[in-house]
Each structure stands twice: as C-alpha cells, then as structure tokens.
C-alpha atoms as a PDB file:
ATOM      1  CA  UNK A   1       7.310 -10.853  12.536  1.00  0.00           C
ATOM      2  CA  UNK A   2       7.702  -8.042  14.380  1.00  0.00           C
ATOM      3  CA  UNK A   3       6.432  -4.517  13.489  1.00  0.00           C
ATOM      4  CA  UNK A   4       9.817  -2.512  13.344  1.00  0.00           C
ATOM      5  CA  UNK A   5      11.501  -5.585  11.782  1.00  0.00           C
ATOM      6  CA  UNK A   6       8.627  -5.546   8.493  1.00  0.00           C
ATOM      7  CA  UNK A   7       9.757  -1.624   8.261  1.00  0.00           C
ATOM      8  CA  UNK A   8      13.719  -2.297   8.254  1.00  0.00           C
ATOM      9  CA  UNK A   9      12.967  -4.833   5.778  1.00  0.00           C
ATOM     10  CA  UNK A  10      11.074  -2.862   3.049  1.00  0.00           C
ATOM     11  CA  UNK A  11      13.786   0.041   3.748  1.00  0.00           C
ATOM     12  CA  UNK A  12      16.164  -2.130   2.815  1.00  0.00           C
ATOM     13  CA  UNK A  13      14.075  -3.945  -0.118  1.00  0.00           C
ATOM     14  CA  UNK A  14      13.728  -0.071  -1.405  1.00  0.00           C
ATOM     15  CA  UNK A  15      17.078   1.244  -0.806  1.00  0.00           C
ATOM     16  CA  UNK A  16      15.567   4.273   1.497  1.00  0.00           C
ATOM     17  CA  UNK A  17      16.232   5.364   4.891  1.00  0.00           C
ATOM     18  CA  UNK A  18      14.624   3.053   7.682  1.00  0.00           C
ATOM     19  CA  UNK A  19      12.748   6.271   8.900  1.00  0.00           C
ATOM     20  CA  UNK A  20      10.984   6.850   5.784  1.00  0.00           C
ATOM     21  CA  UNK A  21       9.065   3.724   6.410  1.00  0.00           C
ATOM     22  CA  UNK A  22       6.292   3.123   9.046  1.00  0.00           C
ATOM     23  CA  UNK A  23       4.708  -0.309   9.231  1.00  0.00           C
ATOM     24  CA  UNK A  24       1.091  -0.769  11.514  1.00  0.00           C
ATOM     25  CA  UNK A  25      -0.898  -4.124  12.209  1.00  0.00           C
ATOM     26  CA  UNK A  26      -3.947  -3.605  10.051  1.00  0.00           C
ATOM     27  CA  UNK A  27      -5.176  -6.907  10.648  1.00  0.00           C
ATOM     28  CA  UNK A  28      -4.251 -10.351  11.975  1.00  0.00           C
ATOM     29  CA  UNK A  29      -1.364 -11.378   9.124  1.00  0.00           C
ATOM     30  CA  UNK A  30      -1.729  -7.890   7.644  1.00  0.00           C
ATOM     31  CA  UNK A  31       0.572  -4.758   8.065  1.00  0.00           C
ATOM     32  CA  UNK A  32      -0.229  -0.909   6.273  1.00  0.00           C
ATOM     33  CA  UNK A  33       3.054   0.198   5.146  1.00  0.00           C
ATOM     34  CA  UNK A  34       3.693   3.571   4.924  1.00  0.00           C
ATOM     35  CA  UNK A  35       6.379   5.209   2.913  1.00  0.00           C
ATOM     36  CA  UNK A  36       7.321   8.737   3.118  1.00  0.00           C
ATOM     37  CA  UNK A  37       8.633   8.933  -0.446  1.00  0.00           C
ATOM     38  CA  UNK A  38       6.493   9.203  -3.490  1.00  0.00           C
ATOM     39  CA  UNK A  39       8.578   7.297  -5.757  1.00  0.00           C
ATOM     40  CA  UNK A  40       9.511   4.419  -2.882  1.00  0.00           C
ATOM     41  CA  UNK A  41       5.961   3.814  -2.502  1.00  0.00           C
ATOM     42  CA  UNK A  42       5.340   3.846  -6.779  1.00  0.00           C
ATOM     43  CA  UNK A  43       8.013   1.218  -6.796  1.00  0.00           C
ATOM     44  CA  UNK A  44       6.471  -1.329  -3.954  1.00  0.00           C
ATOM     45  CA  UNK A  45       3.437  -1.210  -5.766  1.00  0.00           C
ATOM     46  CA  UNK A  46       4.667  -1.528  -9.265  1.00  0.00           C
ATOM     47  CA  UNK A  47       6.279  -5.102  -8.028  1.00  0.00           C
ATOM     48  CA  UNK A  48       4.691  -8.256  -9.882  1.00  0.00           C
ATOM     49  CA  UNK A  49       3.735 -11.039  -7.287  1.00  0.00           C
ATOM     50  CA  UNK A  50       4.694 -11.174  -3.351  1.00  0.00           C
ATOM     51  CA  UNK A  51       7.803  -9.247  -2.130  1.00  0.00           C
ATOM     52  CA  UNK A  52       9.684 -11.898  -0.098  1.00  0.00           C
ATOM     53  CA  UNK A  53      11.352 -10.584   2.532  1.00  0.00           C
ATOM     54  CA  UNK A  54      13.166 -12.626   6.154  1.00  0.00           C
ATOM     55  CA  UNK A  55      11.813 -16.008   4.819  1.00  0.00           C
ATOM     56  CA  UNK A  56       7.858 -14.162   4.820  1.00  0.00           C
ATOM     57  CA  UNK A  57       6.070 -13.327   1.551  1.00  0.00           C
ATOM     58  CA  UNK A  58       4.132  -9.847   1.160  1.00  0.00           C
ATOM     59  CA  UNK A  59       1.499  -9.375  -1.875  1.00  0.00           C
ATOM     60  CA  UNK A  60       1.516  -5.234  -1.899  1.00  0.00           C
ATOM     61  CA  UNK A  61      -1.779  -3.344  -2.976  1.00  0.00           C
ATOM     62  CA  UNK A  62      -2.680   0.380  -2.353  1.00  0.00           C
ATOM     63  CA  UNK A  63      -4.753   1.290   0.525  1.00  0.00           C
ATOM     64  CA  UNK A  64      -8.387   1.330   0.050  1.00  0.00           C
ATOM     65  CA  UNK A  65     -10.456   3.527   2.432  1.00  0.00           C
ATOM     66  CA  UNK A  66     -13.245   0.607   2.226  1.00  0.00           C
ATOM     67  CA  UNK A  67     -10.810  -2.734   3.104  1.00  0.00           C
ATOM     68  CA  UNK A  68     -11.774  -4.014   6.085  1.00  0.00           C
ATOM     69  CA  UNK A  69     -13.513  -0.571   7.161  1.00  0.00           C
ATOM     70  CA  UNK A  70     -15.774  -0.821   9.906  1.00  0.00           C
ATOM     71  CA  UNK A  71     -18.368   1.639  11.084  1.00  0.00           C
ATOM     72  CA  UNK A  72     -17.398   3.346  14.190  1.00  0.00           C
ATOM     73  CA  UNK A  73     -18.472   6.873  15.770  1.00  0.00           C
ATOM     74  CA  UNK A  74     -14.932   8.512  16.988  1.00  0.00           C
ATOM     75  CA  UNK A  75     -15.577  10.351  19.892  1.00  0.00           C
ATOM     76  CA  UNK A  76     -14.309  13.385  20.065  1.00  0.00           C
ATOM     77  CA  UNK A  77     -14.695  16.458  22.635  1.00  0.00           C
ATOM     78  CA  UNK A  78     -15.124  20.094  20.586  1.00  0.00           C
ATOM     79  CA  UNK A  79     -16.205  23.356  21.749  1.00  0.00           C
ATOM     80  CA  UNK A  80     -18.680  25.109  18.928  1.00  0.00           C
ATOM     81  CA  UNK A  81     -19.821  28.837  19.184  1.00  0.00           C
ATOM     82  CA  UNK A  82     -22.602  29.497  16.998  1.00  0.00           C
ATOM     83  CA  UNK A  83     -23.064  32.973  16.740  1.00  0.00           C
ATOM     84  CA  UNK A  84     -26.827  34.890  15.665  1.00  0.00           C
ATOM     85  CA  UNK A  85     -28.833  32.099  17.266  1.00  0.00           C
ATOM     86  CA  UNK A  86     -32.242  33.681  18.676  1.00  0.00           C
ATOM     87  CA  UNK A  87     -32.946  34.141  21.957  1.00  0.00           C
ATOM     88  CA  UNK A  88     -35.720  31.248  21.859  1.00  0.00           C
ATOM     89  CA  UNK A  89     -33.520  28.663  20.686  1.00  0.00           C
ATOM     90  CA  UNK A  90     -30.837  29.051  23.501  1.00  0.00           C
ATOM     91  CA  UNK A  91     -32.033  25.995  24.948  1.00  0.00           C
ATOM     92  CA  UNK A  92     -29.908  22.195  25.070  1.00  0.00           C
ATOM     93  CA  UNK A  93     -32.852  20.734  23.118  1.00  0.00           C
ATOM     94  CA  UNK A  94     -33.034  23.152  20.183  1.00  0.00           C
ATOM     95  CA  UNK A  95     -29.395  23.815  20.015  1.00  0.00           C
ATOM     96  CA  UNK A  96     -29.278  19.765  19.660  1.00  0.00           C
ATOM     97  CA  UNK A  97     -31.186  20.211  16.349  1.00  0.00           C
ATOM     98  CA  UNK A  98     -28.506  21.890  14.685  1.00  0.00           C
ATOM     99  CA  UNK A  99     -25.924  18.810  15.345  1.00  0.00           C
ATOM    100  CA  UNK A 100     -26.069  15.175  13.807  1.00  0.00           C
ATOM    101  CA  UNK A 101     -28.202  12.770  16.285  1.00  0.00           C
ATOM    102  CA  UNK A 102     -24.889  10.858  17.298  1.00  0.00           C
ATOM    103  CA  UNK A 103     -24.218  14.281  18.737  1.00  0.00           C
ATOM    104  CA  UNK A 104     -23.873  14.501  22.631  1.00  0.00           C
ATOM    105  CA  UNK A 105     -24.774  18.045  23.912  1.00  0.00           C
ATOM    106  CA  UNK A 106     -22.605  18.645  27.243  1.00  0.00           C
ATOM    107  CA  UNK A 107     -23.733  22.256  27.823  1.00  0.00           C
ATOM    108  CA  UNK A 108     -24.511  25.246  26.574  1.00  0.00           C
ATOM    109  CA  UNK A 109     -22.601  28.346  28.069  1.00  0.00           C
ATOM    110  CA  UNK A 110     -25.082  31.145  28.549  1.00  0.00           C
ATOM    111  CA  UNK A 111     -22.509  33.891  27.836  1.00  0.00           C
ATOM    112  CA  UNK A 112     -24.275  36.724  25.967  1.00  0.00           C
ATOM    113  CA  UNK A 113     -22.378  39.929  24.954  1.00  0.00           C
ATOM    114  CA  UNK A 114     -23.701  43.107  25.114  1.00  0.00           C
ATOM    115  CA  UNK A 115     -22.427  45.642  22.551  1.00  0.00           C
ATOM    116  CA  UNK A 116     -22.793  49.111  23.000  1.00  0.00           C
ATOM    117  CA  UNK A 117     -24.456  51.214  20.409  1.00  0.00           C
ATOM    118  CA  UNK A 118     -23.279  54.627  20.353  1.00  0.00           C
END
C-alpha cells in the first residue's frame, strides 16, 4: 500500500484533515504514523486490536526510541569556536582532544584577535 494512501486512510479513520497526518516506511510491512493533533494521535492508540483499513490490518503502538534502532554516527559538518584555548594547544592534535574520537578535525583556522589595551 502506498505511503500517501496509509495517511488518507487514518485521516479518514480519525475524522482529521489529510494534512495532519504523515505516514513513513519504518520498516519492510511497517509505517510511523505521525499525527499532528494531540488528541487524534490519543485516539489511534487508545484502539483495542488492529485498525483495518483498504482490506490491510494495522496493530498501532507508540513510538519507542529503541524499536528497531540501529547504531549509526550521523555525519554532520559544524563550525566550533572555542574561545581561551592556550597558545600551546592551537594545534589539530590537541584541539582533537577536546571532541569525541568519532570526531573528524578538518582544520583549525589560525585567526587570533588582538585587542587593544588602553
């Protein structure tokens, strides 16, 4: 069944606006439904037994962060200034130690700014 079609259904089931639902593959024969509304979502849990909807049956359960979950690092590119790091330490490798080991240093600018003490 098709992704869009699993998200008119449960609108439908729920009486809510088809754009207050968003369904997902979570896994092979699995969707994650998401509905906007507090009280929609209270009532698609608080159903005994599968929800039968276009000849398919769907058991609903809340989402648990640890279904299915697996391990992954998520790569992602950030830009960190640390400020009051000594002059000694302005180095890739010890600026490394202050970051997780997944951690993978790409530079370090070597901007310093002068003040001016009057």
């Amino acid at each position: 069944m098709a992704v869009a079609q699993v998200a008119q259904l449960f609108a439908a089931r729920f009486r809510t606006a088809p754009s207050r639902v968003e369904a997902t593959v979570h896994a092979p024969g699995e969707y994650l439904l998401y509905f906007a509304d507090p009280a929609t979502r209270r009532a698609a849990l608080a159903v005994q037994g599968p929800v039968v909807l276009g000849g398919a049956s769907f058991l609903m359960t809340p989402w648990a962060r640890l279904r299915r979950e697996m391990p992954a690092l998520l790569p992602y590119k950030v830009r960190v200034c640390i400020e009051g790091v000594p002059e000694h330490a302005r180095d890739p490798i010890s600026v490394a130690l202050l970051f997780a080991g997944e951690a993978l240093i790409d530079s370090v600018d070597e901007l310093v700014l002068s003040v001016a003490l009057d």
